[in-house]
N, C-alpha and C. Protein backbone atom coordinates (compact mmCIF):
# COMPACT_ATOMS: atom_id res chain seq x y z
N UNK A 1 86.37 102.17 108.64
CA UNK A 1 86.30 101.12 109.64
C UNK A 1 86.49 99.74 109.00
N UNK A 2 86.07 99.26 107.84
CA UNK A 2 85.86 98.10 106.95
C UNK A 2 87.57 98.03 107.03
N UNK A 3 88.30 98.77 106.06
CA UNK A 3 89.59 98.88 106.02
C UNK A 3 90.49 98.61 106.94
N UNK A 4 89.92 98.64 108.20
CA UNK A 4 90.78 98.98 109.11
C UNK A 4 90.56 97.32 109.54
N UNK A 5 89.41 96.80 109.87
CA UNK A 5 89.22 95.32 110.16
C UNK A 5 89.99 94.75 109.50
N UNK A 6 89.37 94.86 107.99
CA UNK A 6 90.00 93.58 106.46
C UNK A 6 91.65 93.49 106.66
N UNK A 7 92.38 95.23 106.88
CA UNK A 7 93.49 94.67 106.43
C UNK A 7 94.37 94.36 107.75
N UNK A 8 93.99 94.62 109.33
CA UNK A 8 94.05 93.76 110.16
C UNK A 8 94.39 92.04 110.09
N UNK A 9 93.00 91.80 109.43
CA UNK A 9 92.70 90.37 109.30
C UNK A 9 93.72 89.59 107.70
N UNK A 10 93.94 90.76 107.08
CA UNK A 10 94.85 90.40 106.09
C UNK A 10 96.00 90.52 106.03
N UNK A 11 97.02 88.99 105.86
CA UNK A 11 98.65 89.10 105.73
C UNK A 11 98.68 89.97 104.67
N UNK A 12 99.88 90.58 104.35
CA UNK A 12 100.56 90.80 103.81
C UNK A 12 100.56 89.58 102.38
N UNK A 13 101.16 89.01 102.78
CA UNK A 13 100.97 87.99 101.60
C UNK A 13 99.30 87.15 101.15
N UNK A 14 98.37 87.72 102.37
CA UNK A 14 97.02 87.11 101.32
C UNK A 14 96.61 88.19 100.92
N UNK A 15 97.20 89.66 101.50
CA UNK A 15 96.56 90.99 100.50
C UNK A 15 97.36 91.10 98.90
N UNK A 16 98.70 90.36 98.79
CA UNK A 16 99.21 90.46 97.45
C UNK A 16 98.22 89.44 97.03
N UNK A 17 97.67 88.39 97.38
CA UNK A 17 97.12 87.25 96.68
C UNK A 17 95.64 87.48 96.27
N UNK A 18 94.95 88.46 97.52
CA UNK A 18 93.92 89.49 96.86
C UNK A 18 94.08 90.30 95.67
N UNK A 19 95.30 90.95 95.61
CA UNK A 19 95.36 91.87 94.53
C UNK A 19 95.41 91.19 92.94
N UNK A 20 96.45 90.18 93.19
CA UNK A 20 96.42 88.91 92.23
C UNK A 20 94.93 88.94 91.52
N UNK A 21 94.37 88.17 92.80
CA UNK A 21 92.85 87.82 92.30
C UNK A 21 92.28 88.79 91.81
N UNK A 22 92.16 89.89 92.41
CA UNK A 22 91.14 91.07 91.66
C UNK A 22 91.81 91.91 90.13
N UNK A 23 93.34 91.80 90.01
CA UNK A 23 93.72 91.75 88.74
C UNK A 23 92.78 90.67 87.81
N UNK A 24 92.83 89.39 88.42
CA UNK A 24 92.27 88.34 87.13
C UNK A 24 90.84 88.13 87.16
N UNK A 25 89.99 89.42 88.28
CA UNK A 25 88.71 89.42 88.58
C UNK A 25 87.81 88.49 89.37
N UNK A 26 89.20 87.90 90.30
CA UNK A 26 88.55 86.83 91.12
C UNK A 26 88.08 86.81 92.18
N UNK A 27 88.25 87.99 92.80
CA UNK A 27 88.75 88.41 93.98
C UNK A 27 87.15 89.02 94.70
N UNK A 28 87.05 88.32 95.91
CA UNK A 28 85.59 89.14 96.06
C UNK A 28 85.52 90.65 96.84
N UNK A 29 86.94 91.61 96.37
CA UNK A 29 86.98 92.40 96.91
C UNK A 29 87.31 93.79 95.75
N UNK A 30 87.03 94.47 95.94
CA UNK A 30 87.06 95.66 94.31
C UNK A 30 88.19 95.85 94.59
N UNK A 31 88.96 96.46 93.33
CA UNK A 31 90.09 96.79 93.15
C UNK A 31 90.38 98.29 94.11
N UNK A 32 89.34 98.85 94.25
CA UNK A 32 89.50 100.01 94.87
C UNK A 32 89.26 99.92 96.42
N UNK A 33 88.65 98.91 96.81
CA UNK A 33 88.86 98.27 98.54
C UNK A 33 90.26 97.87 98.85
N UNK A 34 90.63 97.24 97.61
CA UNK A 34 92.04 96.69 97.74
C UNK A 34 93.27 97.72 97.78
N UNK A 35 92.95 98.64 96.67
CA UNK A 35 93.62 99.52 97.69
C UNK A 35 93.97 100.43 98.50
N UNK A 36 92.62 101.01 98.76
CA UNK A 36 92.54 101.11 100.45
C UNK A 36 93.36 100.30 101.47
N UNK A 37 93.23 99.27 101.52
CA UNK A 37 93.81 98.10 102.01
C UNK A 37 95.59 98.02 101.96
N UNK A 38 96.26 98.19 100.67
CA UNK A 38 97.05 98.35 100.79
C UNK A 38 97.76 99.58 101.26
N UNK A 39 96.76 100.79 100.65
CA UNK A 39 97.33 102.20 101.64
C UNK A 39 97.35 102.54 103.04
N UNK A 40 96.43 101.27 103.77
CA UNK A 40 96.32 101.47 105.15
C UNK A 40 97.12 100.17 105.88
N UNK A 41 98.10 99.51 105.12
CA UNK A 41 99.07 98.29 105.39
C UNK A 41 100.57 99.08 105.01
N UNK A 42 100.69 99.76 103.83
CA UNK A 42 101.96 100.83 103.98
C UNK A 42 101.68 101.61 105.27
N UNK A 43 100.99 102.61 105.53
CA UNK A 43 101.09 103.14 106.77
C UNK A 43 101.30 102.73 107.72
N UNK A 44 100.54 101.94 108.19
CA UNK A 44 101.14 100.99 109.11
C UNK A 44 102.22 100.48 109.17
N UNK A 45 103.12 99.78 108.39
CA UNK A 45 104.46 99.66 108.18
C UNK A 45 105.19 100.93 108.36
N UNK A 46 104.90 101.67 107.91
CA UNK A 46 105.86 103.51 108.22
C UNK A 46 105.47 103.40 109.50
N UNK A 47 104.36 103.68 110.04
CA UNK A 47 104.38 103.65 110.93
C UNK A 47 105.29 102.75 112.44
N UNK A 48 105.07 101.57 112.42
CA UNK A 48 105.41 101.03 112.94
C UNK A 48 107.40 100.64 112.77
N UNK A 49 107.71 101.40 111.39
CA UNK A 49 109.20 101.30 111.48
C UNK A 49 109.47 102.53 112.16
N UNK A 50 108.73 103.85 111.84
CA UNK A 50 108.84 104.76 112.68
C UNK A 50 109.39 104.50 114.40
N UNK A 51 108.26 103.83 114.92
CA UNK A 51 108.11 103.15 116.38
C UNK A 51 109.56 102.52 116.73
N UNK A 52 110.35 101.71 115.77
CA UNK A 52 110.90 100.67 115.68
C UNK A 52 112.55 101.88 115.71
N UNK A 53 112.51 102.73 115.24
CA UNK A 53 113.59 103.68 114.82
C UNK A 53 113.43 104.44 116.37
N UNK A 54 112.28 105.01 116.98
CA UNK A 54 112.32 105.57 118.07
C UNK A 54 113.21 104.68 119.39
N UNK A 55 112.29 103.31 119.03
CA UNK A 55 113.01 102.75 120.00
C UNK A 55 114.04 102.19 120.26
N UNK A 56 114.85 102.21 118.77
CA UNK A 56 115.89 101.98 118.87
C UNK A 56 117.15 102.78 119.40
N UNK A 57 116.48 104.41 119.41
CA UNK A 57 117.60 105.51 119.51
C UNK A 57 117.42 105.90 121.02
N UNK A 58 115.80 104.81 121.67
CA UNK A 58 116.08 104.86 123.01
C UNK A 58 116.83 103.70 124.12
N UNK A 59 117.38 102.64 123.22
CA UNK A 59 118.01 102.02 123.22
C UNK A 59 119.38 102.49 122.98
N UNK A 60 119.58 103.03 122.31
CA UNK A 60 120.92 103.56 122.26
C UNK A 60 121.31 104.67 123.23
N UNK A 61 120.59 105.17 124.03
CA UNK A 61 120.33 106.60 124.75
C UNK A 61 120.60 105.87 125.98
N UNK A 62 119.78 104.48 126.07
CA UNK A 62 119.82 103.95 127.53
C UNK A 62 121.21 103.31 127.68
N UNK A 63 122.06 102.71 126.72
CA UNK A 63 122.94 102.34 126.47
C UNK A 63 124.09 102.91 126.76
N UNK A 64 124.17 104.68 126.38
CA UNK A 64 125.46 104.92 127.00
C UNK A 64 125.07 106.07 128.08
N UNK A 65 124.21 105.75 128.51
CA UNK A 65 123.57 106.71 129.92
C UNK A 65 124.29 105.12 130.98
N UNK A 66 124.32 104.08 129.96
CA UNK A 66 124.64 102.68 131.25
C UNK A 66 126.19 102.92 131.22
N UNK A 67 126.80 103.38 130.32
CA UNK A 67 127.99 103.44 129.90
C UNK A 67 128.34 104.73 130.40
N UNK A 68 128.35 105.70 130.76
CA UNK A 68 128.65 106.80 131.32
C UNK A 68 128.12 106.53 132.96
N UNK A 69 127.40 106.07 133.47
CA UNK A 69 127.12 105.95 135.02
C UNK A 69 128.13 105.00 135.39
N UNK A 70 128.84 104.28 134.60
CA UNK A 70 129.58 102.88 134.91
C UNK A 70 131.02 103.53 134.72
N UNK A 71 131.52 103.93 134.23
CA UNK A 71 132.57 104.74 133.47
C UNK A 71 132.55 106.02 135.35
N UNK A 72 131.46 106.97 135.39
CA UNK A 72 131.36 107.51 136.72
C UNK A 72 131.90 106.81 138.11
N UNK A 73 130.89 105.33 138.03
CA UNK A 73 131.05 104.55 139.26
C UNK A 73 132.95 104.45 139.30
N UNK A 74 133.14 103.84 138.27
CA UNK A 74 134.37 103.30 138.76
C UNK A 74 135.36 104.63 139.17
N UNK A 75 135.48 105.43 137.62
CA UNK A 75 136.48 106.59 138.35
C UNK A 75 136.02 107.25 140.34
N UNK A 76 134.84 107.10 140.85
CA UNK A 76 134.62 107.60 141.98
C UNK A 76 134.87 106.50 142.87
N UNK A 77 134.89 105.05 142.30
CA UNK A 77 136.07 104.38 143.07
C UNK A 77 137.22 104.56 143.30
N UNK A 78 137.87 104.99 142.26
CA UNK A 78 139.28 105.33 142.09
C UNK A 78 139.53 106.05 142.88
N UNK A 79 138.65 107.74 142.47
CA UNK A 79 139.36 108.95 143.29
C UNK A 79 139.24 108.42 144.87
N UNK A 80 138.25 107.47 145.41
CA UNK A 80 138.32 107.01 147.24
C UNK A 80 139.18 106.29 147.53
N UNK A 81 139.69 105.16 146.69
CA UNK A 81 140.73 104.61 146.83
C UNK A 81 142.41 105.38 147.01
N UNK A 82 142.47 106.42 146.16
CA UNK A 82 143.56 106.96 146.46
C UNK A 82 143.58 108.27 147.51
N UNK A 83 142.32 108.34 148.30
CA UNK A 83 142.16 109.46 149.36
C UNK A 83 142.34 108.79 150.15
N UNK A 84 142.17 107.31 150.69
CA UNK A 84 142.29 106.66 151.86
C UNK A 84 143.84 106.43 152.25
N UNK A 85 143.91 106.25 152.87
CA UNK A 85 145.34 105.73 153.14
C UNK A 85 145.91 104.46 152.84
């Protein structure tokens, strides 16, 4: 739960500046909180590119589902246009 708050509340760039610090022992966080911290900030990143890859391929899905109904519409213009007189 600690982990899950801290690295919430921690950029990216103040968790490298944590790690910094607790390399030069400055840091009021143990080296082994820290990385916790960083193993639960990679996941999250996988994670969330994961998310980012899904929604992109449902973006692409919605994309030529728009492109195939449009491509439909018109040819079923066509074929009425040349049934009419």
């Amino acid at each position: 739960m600690f982990f899950e708050i801290a690295s919430a509340t921690l950029s990216p760039d103040k968790l490298r500046a944590e790690v910094v610090k607790s390399i030069q022992r400055e840091s009021a966080f143990s080296q082994t909180m820290l990385a916790g911290l960083v193993e639960e900030s990679e996941a999250r990143v996988q994670s969330l590119n994961e998310h980012c890859d899904e929604a992109q391929r449902e973006v692409e899905s919605s994309e030529n589902l728009i492109k195939d109904l449009s491509m439909m519409r018109s040819f079923h213009g066509r074929a009425c246009m040349t049934v009419l007189p």
